[in-house]
Every structure is written in structure tokens, then in C-alpha cells.
Protein backbone atom coordinates (compact mmCIF):
# COMPACT_ATOMS: atom_id res chain seq x y z
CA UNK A 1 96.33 96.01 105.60
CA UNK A 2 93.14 96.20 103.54
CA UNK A 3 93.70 99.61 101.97
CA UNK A 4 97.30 98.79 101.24
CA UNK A 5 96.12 95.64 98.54
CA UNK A 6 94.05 98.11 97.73
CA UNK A 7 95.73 100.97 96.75
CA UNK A 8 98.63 98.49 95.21
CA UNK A 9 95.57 96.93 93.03
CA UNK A 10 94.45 100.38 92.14
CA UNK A 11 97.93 101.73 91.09
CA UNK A 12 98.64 99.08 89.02
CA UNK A 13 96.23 98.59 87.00
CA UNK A 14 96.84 102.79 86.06
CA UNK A 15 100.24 101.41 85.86
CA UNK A 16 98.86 98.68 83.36
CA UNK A 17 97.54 100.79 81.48
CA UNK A 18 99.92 103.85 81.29
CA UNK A 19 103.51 102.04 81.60
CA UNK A 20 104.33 105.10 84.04
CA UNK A 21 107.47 103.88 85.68
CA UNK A 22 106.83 106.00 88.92
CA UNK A 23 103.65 104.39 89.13
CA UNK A 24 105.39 101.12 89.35
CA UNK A 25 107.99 102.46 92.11
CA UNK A 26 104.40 103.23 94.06
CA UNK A 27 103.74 99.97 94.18
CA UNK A 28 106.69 99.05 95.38
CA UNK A 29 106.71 101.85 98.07
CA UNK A 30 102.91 100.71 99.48
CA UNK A 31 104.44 96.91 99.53
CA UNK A 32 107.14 98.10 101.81
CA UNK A 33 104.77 99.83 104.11
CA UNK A 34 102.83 97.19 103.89
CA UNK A 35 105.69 94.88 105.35
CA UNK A 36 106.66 97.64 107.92
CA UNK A 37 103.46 97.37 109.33
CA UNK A 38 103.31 93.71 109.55
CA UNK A 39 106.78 93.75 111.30
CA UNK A 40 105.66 96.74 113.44
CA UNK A 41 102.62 94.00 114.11
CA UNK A 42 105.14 91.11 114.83
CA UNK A 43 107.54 93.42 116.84
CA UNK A 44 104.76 94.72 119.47
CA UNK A 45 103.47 90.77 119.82
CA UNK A 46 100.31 91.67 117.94
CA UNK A 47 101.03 89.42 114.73
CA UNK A 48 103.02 86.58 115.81
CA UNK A 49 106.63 86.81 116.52
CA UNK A 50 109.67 85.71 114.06
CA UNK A 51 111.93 82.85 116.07
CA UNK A 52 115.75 84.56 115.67
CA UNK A 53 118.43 82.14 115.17
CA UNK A 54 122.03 82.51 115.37
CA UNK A 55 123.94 82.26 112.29
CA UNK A 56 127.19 84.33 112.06
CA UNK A 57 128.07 83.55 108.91
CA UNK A 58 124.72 85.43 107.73
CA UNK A 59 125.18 87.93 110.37
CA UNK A 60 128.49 88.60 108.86
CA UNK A 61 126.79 88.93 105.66
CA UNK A 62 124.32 91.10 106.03
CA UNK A 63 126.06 93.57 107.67
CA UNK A 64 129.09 93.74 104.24
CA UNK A 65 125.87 94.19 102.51
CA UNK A 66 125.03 97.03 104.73
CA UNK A 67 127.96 98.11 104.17
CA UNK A 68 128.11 98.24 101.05
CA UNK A 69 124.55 100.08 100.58
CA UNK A 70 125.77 102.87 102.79
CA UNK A 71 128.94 103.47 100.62
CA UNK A 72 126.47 103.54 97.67
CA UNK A 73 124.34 105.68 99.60
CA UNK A 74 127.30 108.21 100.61
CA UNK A 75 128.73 108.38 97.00
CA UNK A 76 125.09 108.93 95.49
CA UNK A 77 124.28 111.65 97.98
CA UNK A 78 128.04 113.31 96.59
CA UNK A 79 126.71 112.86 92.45
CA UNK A 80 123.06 114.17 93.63
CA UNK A 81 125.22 117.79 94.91
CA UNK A 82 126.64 117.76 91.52
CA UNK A 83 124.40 116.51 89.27
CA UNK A 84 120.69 116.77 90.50
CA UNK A 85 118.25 113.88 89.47
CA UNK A 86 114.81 113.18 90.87
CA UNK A 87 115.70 109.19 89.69
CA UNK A 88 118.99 109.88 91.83
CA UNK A 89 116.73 110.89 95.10
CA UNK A 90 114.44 107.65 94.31
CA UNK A 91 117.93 105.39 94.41
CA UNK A 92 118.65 107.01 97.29
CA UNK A 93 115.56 106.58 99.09
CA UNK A 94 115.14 103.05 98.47
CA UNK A 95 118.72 102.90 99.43
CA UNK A 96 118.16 103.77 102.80
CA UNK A 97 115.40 101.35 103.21
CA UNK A 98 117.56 98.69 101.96
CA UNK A 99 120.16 99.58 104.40
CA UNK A 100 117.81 99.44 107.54
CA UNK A 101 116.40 96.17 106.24
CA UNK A 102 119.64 94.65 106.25
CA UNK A 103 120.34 96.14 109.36
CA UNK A 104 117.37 93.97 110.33
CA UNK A 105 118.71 91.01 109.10
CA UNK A 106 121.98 91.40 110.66
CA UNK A 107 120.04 91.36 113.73
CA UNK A 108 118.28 88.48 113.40
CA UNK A 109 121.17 86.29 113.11
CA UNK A 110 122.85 87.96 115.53
């Protein structure tokens, strides 16, 4: 968990200093591996454990969001065949996260 402040600390200060947009999506990519591994922690009982609570109203939510991302997703992936854009693949990418995240969250309220 150390390494990951790290490395976020180190990447944006170049990011301070450049304005590099990419450099800013790294960031954002080592804070969401950072959170993976502190659910990966919670989920094997080595980090404490997240209380789920029924709420289908917010079940029901999160999965039209899902929804949603993986239409997003599925008409991206058609423009990307068409119209190649290494911005495009970055959408993408952190459109798939997003989806399994609020897969996650569907599941917690389940």
C-alpha cells in the first residue's frame, strides 16, 4: 500500500510539473489498484469486512447504471473498429472498471 502513495506522489508531482494528461490518468489507474487491493484485503478477511445491507432501490440502481456503462462500452468498442483512438481505448478501459465496480455495488445491496 506503501509503494502505491508512493508512486501516486511521484507521478504527480511530474504531472505538476508537465500538465501531461496521461500522467494524470496514472494516477488515477494506481488509486484504483490501490482500492482493489484494499477490497481484495477486505474480501479474504485480512482488512476488515464491509457490513452489506439490503436496499433494492440502490440495487436497482446500480445495476441501470451497469447497464448503461456496458451499452457505452459496446457502442465505443463499434467507433474504436472505425475510427481508432488511443483516448477511445483509455474510455474504454476505465469503462470496464466502472462496470465491474457497479457490479459491486449492485451486490452489496443485494
Amino acid at each position: 500500500m506503501k509503494e502505491f502513495k508512493r508512486l501516486q506522489k511521484q507521478l504527480q508531482v511530474i504531472h505538476d510539473k508537465t500538465g501531461y494528461e496521461d500522467l494524470e490518468h496514472g494516477v488515477l489507474a494506481l488509486q484504483i489498484a490501490e482500492h482493489t487491493v484494499e477490497e481484495t484485503l477486505e474480501h479474504t478477511g485480512l482488512g476488515g469486512e464491509i457490513q452489506r445491507k439490503p436496499n433494492p432501490a440502490a440495487h436497482r440502481r446500480a445495476k441501470q447504471w451497469r447497464e448503461i456503462v456496458k451499452g457505452l462500452r459496446a457502442q465505443g468498442g463499434k467507433f474504436l473498429r472505425t475510427h481508432p483512438s488511443e483516448d477511445l481505448e483509455t474510455a474504454l478501459k476505465a469503462l470496464a472498471i466502472a462496470e465491474g465496480s457497479l457490479q459491486e455495488v449492485a451486490e452489496h445491496y443485494e
